[in-house]
Protein backbone atom coordinates (compact mmCIF):
# COMPACT_ATOMS: atom_id res chain seq x y z
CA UNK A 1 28.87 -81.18 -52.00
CA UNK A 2 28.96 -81.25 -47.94
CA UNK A 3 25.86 -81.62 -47.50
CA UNK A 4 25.74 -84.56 -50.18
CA UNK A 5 28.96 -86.22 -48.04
CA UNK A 6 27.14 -86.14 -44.71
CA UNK A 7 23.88 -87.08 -45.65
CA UNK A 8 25.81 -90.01 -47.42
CA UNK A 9 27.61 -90.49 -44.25
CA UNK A 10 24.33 -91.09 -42.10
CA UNK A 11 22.29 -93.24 -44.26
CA UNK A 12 25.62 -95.68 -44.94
CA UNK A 13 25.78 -95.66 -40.70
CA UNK A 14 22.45 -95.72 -40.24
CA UNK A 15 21.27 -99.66 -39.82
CA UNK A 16 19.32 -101.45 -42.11
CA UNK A 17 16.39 -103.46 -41.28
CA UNK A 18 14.49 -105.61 -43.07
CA UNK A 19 11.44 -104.82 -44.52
CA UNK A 20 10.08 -107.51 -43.21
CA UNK A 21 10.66 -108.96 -39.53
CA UNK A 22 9.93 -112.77 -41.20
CA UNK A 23 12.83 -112.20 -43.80
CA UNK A 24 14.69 -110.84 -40.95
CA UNK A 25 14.50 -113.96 -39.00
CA UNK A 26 15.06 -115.79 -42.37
CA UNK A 27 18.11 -114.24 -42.63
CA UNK A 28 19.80 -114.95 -39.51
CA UNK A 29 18.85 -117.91 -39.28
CA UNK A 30 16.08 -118.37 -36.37
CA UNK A 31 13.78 -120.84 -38.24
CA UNK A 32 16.58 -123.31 -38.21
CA UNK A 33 15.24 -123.86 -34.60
CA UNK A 34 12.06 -122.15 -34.04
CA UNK A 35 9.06 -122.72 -35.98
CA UNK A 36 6.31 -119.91 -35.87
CA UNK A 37 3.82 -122.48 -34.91
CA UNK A 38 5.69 -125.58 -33.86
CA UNK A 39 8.51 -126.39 -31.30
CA UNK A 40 11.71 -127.53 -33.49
CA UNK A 41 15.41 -127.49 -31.15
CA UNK A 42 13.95 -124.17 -29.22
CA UNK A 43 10.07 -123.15 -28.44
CA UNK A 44 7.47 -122.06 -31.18
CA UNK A 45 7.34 -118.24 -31.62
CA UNK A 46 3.92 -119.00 -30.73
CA UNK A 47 4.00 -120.43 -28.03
CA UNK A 48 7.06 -117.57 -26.75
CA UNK A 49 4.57 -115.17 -27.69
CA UNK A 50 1.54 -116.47 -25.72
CA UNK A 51 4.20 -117.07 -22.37
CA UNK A 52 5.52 -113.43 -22.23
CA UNK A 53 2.31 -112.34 -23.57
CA UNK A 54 1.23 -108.67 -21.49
CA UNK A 55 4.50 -108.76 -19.48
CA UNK A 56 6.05 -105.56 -18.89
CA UNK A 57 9.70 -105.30 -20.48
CA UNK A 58 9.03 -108.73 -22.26
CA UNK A 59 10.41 -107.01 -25.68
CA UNK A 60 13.18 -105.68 -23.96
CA UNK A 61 13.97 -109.47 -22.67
CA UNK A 62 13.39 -111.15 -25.45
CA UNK A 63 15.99 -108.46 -27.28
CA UNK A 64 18.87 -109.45 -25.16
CA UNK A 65 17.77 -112.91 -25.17
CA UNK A 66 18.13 -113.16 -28.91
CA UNK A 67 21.22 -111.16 -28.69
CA UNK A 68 22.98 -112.66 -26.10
CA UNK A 69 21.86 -116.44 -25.63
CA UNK A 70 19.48 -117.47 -23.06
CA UNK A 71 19.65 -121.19 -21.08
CA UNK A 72 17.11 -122.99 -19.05
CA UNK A 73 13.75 -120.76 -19.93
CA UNK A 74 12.60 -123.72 -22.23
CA UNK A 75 14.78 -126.72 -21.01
CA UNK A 76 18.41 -127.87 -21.02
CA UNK A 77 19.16 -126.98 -24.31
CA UNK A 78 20.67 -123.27 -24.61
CA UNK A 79 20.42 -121.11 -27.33
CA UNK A 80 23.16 -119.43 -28.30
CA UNK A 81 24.31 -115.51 -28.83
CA UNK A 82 23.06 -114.44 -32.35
CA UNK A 83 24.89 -111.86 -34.98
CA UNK A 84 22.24 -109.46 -34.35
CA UNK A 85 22.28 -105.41 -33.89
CA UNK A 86 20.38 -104.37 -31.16
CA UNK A 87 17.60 -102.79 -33.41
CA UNK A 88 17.22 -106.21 -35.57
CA UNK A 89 16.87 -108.07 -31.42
CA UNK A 90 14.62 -105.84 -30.94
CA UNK A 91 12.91 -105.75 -34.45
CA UNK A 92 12.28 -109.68 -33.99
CA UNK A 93 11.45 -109.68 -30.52
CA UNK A 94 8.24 -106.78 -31.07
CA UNK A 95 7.45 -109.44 -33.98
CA UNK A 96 7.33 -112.50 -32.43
CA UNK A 97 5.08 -111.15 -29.66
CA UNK A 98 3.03 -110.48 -32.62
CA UNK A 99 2.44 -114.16 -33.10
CA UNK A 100 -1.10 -116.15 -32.30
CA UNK A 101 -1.30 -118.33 -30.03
């Protein structure tokens, strides 16, 4: 009965991520400003993709950028911090390097 409890106990504190990074981004709300293939408020994923393209750390980046806002890499209009865990930043950030360009 222990071993049930913890075992419980990890997978409820264990984060959950979607089984797909596009419903992922669905869910919190990215495509309401990025398109995967054109600009909408904020920069295609495509065309993010294609600037950060081979650059060391650039999943790392883009994790805190989704996390915590970013300003000025695409123009005057900011994007704001987003109610992401750091595994969903960085779940969305390895996918949207994934993206053609």
């Amino acid at each position: 009965m222990l071993l049930r409890c913890v075992l419980l106990s990890l997978l409820l504190a264990t984060p959950v991520l979607a089984a797909e990074p596009q419903d992922l981004a669905r869910n919190k709300n990215c495509f309401a400003c990025h398109g995967l293939e054109n600009k909408i408020v904020g920069p295609a994923w495509k065309d993010i993709a294609a600037r950060y393209k081979g650059q060391k750390g650039a999943e790392q980046l883009l994790a805190a950028k989704i996390k915590n806002g970013s300003h000025g890499a695409w123009g005057p209009i900011a994007m704001p911090p987003n109610p992401v865990s750091d595994a969903e930043a960085s779940q969305l950030a390895k996918w949207m390097l994934t993206r053609k360009y």
